[in-house]
PDB file of N, CA and C in Angstrom:
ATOM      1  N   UNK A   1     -36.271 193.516  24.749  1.00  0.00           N
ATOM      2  CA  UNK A   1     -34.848 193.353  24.881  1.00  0.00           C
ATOM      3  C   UNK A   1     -34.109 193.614  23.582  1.00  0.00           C
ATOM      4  N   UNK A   2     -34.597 193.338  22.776  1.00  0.00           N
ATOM      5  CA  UNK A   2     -34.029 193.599  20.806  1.00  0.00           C
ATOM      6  C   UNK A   2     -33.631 195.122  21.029  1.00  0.00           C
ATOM      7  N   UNK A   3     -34.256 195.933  21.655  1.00  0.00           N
ATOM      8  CA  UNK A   3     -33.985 197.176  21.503  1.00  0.00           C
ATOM      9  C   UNK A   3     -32.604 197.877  22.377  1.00  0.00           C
ATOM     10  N   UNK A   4     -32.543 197.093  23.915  1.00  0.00           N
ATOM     11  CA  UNK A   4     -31.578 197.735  25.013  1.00  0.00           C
ATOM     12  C   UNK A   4     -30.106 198.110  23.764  1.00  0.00           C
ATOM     13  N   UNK A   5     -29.357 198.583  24.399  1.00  0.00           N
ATOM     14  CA  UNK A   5     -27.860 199.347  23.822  1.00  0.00           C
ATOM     15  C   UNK A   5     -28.377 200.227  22.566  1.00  0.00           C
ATOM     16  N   UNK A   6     -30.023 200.241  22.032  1.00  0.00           N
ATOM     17  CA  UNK A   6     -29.812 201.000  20.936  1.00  0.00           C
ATOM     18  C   UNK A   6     -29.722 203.103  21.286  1.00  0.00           C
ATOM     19  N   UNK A   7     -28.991 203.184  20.763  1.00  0.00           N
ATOM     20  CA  UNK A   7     -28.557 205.013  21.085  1.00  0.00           C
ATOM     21  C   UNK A   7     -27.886 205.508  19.954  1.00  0.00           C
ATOM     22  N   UNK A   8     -27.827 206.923  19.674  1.00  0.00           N
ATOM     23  CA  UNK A   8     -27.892 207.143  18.184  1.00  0.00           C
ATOM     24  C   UNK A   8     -27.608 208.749  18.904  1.00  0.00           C
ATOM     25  N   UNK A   9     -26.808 209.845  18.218  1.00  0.00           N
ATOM     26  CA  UNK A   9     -26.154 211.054  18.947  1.00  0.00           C
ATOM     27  C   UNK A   9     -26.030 212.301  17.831  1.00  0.00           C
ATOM     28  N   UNK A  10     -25.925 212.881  17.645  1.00  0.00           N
ATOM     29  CA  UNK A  10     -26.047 214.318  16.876  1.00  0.00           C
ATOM     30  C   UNK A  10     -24.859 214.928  17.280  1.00  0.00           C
ATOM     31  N   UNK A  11     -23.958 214.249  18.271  1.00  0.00           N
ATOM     32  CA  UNK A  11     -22.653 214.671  18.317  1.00  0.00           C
ATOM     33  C   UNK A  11     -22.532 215.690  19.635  1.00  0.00           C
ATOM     34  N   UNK A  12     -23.803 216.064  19.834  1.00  0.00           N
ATOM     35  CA  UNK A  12     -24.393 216.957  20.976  1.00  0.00           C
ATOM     36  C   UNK A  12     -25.359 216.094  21.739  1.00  0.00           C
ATOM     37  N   UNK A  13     -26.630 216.089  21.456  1.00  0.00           N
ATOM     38  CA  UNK A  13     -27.992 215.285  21.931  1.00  0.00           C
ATOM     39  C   UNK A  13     -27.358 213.639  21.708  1.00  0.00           C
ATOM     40  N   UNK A  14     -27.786 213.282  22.989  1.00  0.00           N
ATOM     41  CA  UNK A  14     -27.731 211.500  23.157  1.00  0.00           C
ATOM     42  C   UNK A  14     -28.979 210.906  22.983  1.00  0.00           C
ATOM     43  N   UNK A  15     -29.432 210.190  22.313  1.00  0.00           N
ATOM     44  CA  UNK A  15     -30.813 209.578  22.780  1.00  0.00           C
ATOM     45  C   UNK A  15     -30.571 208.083  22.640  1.00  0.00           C
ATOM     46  N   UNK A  16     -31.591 207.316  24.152  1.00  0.00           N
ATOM     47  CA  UNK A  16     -30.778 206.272  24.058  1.00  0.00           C
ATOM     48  C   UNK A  16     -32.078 205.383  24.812  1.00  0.00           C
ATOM     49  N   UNK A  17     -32.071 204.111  24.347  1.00  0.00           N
ATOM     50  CA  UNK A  17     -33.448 203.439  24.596  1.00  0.00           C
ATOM     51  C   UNK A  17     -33.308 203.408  26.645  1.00  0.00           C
ATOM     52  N   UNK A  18     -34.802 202.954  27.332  1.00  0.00           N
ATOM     53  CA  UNK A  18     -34.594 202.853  28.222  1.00  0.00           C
ATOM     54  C   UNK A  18     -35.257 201.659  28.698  1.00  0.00           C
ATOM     55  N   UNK A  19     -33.853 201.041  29.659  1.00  0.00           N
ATOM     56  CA  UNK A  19     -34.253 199.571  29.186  1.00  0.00           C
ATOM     57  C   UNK A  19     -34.545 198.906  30.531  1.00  0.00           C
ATOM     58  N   UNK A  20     -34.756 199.556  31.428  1.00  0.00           N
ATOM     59  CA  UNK A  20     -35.887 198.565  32.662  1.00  0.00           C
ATOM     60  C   UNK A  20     -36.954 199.162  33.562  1.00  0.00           C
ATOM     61  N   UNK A  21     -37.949 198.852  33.835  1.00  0.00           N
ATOM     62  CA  UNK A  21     -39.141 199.627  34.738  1.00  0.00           C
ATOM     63  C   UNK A  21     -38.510 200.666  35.872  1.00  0.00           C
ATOM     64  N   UNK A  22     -37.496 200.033  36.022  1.00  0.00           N
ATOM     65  CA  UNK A  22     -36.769 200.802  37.447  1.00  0.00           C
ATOM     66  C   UNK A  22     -36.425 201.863  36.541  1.00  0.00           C
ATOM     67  N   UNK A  23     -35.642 202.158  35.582  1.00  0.00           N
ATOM     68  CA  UNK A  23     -35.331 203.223  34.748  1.00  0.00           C
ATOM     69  C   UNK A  23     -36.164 204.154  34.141  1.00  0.00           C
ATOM     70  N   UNK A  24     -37.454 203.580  33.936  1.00  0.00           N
ATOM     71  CA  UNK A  24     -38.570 204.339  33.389  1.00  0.00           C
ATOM     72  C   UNK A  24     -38.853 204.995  34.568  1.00  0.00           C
ATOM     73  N   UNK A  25     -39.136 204.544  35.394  1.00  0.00           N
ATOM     74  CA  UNK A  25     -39.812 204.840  36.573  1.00  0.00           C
ATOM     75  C   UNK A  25     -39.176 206.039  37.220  1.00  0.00           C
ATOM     76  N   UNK A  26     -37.800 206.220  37.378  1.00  0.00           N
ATOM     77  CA  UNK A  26     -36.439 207.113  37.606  1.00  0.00           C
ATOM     78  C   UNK A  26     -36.658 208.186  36.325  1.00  0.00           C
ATOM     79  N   UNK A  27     -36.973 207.803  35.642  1.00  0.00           N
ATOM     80  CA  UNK A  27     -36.890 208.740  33.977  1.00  0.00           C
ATOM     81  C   UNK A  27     -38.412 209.714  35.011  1.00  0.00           C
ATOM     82  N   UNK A  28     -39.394 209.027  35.092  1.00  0.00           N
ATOM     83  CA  UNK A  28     -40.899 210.099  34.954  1.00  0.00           C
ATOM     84  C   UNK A  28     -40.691 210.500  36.348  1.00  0.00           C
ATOM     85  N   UNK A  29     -40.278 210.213  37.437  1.00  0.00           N
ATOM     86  CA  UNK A  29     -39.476 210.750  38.576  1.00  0.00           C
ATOM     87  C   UNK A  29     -38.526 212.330  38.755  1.00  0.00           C
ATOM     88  N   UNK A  30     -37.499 212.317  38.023  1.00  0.00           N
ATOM     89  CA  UNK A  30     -36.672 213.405  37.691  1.00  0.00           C
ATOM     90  C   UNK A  30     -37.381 213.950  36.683  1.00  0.00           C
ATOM     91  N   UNK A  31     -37.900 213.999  35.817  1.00  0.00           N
ATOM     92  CA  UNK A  31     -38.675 214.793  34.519  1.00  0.00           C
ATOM     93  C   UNK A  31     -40.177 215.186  34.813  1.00  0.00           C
ATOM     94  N   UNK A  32     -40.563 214.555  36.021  1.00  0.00           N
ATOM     95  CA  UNK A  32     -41.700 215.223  36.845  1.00  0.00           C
ATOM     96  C   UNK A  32     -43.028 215.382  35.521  1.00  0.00           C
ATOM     97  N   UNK A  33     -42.637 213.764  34.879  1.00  0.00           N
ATOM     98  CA  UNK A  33     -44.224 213.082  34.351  1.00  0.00           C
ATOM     99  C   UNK A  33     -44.771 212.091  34.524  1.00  0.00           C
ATOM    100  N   UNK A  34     -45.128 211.762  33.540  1.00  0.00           N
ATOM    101  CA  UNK A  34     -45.685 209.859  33.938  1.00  0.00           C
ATOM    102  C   UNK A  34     -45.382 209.224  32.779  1.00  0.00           C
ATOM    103  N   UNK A  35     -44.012 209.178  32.265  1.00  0.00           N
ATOM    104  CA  UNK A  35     -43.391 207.742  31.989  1.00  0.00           C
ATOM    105  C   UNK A  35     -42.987 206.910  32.566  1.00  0.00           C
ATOM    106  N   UNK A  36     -43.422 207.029  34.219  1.00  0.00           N
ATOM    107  CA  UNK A  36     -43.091 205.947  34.894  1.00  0.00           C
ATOM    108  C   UNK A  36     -44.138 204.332  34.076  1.00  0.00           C
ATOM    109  N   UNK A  37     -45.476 205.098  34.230  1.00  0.00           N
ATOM    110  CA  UNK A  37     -46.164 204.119  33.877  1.00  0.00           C
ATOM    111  C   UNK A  37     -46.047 203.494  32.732  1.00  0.00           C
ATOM    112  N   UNK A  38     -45.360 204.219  31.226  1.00  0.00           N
ATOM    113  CA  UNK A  38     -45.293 203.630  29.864  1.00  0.00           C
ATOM    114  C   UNK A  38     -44.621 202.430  29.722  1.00  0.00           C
ATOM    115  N   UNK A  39     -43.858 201.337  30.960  1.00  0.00           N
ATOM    116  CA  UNK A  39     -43.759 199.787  30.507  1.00  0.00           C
ATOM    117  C   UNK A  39     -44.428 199.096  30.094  1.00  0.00           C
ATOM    118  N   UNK A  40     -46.028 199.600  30.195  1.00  0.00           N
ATOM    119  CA  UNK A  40     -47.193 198.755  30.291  1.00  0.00           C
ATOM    120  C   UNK A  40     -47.541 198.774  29.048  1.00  0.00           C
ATOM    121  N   UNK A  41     -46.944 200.035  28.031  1.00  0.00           N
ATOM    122  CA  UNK A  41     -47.424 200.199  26.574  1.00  0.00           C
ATOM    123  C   UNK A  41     -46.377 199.481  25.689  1.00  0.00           C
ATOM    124  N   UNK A  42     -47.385 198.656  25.074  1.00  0.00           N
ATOM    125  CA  UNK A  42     -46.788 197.290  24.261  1.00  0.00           C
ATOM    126  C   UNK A  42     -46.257 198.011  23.153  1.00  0.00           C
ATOM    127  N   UNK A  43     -46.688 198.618  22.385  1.00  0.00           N
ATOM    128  CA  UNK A  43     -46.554 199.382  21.026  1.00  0.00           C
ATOM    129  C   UNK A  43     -45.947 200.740  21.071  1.00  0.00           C
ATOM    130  N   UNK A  44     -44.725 200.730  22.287  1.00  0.00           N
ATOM    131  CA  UNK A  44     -44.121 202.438  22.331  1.00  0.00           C
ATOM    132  C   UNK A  44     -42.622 201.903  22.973  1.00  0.00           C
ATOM    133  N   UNK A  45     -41.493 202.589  21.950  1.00  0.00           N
ATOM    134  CA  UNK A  45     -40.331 203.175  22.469  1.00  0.00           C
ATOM    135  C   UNK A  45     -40.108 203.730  23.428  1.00  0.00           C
ATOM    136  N   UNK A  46     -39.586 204.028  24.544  1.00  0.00           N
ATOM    137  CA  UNK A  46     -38.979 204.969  25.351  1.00  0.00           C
ATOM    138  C   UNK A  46     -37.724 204.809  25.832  1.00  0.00           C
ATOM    139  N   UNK A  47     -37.656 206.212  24.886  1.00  0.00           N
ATOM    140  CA  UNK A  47     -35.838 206.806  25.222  1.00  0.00           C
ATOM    141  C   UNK A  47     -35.581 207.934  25.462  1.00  0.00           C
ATOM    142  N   UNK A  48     -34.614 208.605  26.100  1.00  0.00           N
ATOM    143  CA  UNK A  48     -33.841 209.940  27.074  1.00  0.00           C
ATOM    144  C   UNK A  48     -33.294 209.957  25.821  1.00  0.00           C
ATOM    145  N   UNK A  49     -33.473 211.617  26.000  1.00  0.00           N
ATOM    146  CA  UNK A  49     -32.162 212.535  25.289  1.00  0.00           C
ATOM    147  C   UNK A  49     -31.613 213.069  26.309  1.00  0.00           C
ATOM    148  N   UNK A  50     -30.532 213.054  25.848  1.00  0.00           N
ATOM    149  CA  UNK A  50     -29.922 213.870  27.195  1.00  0.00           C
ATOM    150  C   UNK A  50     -28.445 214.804  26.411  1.00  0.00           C
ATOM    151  N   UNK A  51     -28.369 216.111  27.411  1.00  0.00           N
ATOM    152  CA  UNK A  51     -26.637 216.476  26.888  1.00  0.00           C
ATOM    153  C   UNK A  51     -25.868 216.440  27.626  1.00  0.00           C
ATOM    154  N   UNK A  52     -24.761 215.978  27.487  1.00  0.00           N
ATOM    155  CA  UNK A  52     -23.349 215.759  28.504  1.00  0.00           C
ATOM    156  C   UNK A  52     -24.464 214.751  30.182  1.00  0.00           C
ATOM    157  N   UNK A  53     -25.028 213.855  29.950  1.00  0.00           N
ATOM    158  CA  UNK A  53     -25.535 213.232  31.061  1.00  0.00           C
ATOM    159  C   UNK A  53     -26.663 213.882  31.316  1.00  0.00           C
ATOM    160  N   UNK A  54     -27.316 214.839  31.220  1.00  0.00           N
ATOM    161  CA  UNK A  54     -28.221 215.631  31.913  1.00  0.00           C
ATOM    162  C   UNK A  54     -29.302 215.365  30.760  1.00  0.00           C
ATOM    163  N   UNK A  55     -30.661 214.965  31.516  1.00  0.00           N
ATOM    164  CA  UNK A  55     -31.549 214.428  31.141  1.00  0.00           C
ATOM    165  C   UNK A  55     -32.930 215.620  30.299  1.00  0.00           C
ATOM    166  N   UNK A  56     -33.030 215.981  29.016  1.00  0.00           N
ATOM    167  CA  UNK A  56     -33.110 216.639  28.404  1.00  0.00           C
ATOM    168  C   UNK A  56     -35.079 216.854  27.985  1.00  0.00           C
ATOM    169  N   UNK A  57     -35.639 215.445  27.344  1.00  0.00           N
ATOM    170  CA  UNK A  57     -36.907 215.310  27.174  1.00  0.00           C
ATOM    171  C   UNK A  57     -36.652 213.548  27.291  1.00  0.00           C
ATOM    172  N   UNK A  58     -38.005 213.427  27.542  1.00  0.00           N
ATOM    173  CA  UNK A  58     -37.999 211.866  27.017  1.00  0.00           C
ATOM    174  C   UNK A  58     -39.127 211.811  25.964  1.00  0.00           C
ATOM    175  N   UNK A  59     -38.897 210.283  24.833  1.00  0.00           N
ATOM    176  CA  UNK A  59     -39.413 210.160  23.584  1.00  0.00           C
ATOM    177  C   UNK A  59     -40.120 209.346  23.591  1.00  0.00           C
ATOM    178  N   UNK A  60     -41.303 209.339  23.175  1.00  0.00           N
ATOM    179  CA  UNK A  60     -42.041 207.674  22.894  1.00  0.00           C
ATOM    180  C   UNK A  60     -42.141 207.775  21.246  1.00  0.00           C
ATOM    181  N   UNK A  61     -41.930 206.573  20.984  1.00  0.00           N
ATOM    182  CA  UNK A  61     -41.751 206.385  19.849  1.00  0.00           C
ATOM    183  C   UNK A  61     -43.260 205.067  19.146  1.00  0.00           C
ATOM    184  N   UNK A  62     -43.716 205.222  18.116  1.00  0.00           N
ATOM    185  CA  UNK A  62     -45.187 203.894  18.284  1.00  0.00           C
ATOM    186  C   UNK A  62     -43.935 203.202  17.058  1.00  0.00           C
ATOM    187  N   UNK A  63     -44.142 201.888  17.372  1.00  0.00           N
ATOM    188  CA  UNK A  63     -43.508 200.628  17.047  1.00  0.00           C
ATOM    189  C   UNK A  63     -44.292 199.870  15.598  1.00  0.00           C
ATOM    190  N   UNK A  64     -45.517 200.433  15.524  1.00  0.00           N
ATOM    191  CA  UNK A  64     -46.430 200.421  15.004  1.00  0.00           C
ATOM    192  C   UNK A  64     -46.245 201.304  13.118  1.00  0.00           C
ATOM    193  N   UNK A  65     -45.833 202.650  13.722  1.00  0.00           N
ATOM    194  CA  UNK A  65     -45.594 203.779  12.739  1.00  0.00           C
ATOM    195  C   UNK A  65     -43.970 204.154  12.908  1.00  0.00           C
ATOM    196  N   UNK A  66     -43.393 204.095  13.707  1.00  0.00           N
ATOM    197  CA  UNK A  66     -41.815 204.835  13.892  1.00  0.00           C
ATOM    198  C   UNK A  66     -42.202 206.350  14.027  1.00  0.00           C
ATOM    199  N   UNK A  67     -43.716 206.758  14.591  1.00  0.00           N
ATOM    200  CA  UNK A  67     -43.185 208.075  14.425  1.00  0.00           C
ATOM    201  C   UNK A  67     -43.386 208.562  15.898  1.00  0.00           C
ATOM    202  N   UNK A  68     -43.258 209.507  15.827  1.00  0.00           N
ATOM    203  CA  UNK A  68     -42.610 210.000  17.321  1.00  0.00           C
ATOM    204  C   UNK A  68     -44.063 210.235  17.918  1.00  0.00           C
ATOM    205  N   UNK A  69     -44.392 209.980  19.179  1.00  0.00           N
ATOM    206  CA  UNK A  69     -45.755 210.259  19.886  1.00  0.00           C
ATOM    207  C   UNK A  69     -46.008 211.600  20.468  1.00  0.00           C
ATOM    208  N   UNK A  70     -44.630 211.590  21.551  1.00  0.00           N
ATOM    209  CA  UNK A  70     -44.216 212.499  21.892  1.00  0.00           C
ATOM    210  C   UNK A  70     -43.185 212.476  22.268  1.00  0.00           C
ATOM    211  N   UNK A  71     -42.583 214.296  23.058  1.00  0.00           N
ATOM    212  CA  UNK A  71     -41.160 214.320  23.248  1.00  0.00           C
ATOM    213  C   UNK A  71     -41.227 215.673  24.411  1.00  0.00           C
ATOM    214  N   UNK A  72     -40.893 214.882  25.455  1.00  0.00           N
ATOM    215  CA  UNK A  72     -41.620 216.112  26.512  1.00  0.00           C
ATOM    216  C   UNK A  72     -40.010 216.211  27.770  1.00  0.00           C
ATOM    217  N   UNK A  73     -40.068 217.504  27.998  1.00  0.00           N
ATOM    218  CA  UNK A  73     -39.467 217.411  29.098  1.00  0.00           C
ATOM    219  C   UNK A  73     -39.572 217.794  30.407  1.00  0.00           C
ATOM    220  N   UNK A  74     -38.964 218.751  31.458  1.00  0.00           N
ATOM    221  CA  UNK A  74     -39.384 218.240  32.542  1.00  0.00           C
ATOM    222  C   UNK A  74     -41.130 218.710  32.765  1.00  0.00           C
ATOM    223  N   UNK A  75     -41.989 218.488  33.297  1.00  0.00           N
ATOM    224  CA  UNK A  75     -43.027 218.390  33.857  1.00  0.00           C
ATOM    225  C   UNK A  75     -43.696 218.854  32.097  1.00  0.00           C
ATOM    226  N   UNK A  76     -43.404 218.306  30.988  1.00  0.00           N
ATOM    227  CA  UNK A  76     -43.970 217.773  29.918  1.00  0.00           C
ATOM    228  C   UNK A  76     -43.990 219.025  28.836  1.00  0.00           C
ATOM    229  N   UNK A  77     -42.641 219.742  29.259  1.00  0.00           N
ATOM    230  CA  UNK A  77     -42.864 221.276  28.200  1.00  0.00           C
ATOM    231  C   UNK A  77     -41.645 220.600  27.415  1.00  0.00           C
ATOM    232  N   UNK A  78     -41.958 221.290  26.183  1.00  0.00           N
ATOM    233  CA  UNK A  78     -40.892 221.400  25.341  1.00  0.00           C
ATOM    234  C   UNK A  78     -39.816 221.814  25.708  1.00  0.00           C
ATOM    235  N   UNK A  79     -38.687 221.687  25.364  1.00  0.00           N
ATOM    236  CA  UNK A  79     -37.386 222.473  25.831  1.00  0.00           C
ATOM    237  C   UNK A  79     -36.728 223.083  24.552  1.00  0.00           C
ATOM    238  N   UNK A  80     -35.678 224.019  24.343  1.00  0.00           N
ATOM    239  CA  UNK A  80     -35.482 225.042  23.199  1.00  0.00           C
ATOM    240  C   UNK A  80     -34.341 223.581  22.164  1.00  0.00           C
ATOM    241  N   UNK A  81     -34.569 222.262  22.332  1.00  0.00           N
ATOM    242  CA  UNK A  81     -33.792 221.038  22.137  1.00  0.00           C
ATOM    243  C   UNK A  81     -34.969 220.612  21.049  1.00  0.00           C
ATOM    244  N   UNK A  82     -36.412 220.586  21.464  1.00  0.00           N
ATOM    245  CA  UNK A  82     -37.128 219.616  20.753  1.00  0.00           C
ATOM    246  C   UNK A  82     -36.923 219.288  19.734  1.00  0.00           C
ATOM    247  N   UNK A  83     -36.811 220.354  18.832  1.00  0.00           N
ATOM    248  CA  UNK A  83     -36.831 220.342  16.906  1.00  0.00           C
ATOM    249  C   UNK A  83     -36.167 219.829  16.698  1.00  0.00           C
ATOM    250  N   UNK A  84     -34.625 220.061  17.560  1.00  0.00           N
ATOM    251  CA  UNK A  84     -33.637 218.961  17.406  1.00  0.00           C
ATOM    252  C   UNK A  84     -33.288 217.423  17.484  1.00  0.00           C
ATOM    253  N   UNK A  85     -34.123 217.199  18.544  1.00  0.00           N
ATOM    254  CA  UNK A  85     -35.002 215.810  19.381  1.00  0.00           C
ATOM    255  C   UNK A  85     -35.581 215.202  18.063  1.00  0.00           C
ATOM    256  N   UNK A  86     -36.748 215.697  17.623  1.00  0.00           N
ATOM    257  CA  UNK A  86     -37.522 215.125  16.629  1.00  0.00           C
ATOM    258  C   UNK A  86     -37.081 214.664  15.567  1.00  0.00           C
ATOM    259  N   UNK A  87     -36.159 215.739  14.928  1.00  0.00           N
ATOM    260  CA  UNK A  87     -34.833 215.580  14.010  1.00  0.00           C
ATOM    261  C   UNK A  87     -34.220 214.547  13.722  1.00  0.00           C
ATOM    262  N   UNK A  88     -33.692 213.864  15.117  1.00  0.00           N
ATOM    263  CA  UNK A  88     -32.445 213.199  15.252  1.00  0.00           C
ATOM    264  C   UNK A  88     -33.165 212.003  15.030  1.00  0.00           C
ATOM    265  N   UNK A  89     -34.670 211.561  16.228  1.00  0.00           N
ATOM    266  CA  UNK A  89     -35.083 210.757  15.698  1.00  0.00           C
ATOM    267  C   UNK A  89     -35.753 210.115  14.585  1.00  0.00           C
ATOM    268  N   UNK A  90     -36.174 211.378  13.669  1.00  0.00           N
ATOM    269  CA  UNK A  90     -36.447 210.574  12.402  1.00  0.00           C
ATOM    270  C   UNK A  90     -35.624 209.943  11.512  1.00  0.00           C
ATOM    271  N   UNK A  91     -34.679 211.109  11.662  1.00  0.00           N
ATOM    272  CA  UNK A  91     -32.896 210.727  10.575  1.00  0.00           C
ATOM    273  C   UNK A  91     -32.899 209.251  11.349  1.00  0.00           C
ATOM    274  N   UNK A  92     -33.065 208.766  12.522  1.00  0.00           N
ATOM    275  CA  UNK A  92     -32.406 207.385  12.685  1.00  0.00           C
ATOM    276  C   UNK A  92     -33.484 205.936  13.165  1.00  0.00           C
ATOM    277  N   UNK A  93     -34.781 206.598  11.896  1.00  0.00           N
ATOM    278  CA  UNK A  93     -35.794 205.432  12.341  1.00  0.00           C
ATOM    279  C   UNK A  93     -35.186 203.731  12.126  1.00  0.00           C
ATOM    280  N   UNK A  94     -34.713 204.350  10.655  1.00  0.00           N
ATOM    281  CA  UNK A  94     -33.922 202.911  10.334  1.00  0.00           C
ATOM    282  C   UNK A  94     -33.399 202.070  10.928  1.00  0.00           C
ATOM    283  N   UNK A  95     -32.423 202.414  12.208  1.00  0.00           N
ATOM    284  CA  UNK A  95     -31.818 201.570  13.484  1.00  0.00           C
ATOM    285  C   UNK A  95     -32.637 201.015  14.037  1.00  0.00           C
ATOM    286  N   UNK A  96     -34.321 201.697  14.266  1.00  0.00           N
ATOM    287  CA  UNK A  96     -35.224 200.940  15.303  1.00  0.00           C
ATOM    288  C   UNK A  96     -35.615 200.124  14.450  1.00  0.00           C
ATOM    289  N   UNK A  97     -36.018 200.093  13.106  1.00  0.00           N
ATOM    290  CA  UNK A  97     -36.447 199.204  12.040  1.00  0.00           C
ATOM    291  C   UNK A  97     -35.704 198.300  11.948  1.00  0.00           C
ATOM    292  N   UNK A  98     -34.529 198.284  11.879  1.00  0.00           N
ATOM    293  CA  UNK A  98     -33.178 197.116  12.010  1.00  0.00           C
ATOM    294  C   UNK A  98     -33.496 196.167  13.063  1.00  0.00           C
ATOM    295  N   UNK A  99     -33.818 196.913  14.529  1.00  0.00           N
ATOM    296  CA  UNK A  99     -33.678 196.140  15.496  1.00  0.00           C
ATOM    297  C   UNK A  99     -34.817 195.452  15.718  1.00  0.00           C
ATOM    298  N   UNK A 100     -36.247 195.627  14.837  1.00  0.00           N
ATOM    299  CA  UNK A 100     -37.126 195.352  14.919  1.00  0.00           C
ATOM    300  C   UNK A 100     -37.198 193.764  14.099  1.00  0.00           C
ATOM    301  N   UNK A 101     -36.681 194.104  12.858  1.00  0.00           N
ATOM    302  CA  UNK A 101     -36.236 192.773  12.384  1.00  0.00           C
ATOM    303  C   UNK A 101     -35.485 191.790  12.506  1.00  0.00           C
ATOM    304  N   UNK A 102     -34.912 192.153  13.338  1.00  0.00           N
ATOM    305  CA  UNK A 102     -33.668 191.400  13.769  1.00  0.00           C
ATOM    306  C   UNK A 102     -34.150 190.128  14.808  1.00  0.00           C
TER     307      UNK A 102
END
């Protein structure tokens, strides 16, 4: 729960935590992977990028390291977004580190 409302934007790319099983589950559903199942992983982030609403890759993040696991989109390919994806989330590990201490 420390984490829900956290989201962080490039002004273009949204990425934004995802904060209930029903949502994960909806996330690996439309993106045609299996982050439905990642609630179960104690030690991982998962958050949507998305542009203008439209659901882009999703991120796992290890809680452990802050660094990115992966970043996949629909049925687990990269999209011509990633570099940007990866980008955004390193520039803003600090927020998850914040919320971690908090």
């Amino acid at each position: 729960g420390k984490f829900f409302g956290l989201m962080f934007t490039d002004n273009f790319i949204l990425v934004k935590v995802i904060e209930s099983v029903q949502e994960m589950e909806l996330e690996g559903k439309l993106m045609h992977h299996c982050v439905g199942s990642y609630h179960k992983r104690k030690d991982s982030l998962i958050l949507s990028a998305t542009i203008d609403g439209k659901r882009i890759e999703t991120v796992e993040i290890s809680l452990k390291t802050l660094k990115v696991v992966q970043s996949r989109g629909v049925c687990n390919q990269n999209t011509e977004y990633h570099d940007r994806i990866i980008q955004l989330m390193n520039k803003n590990k600090r927020l998850i580190r914040k919320r971690m201490a908090a």
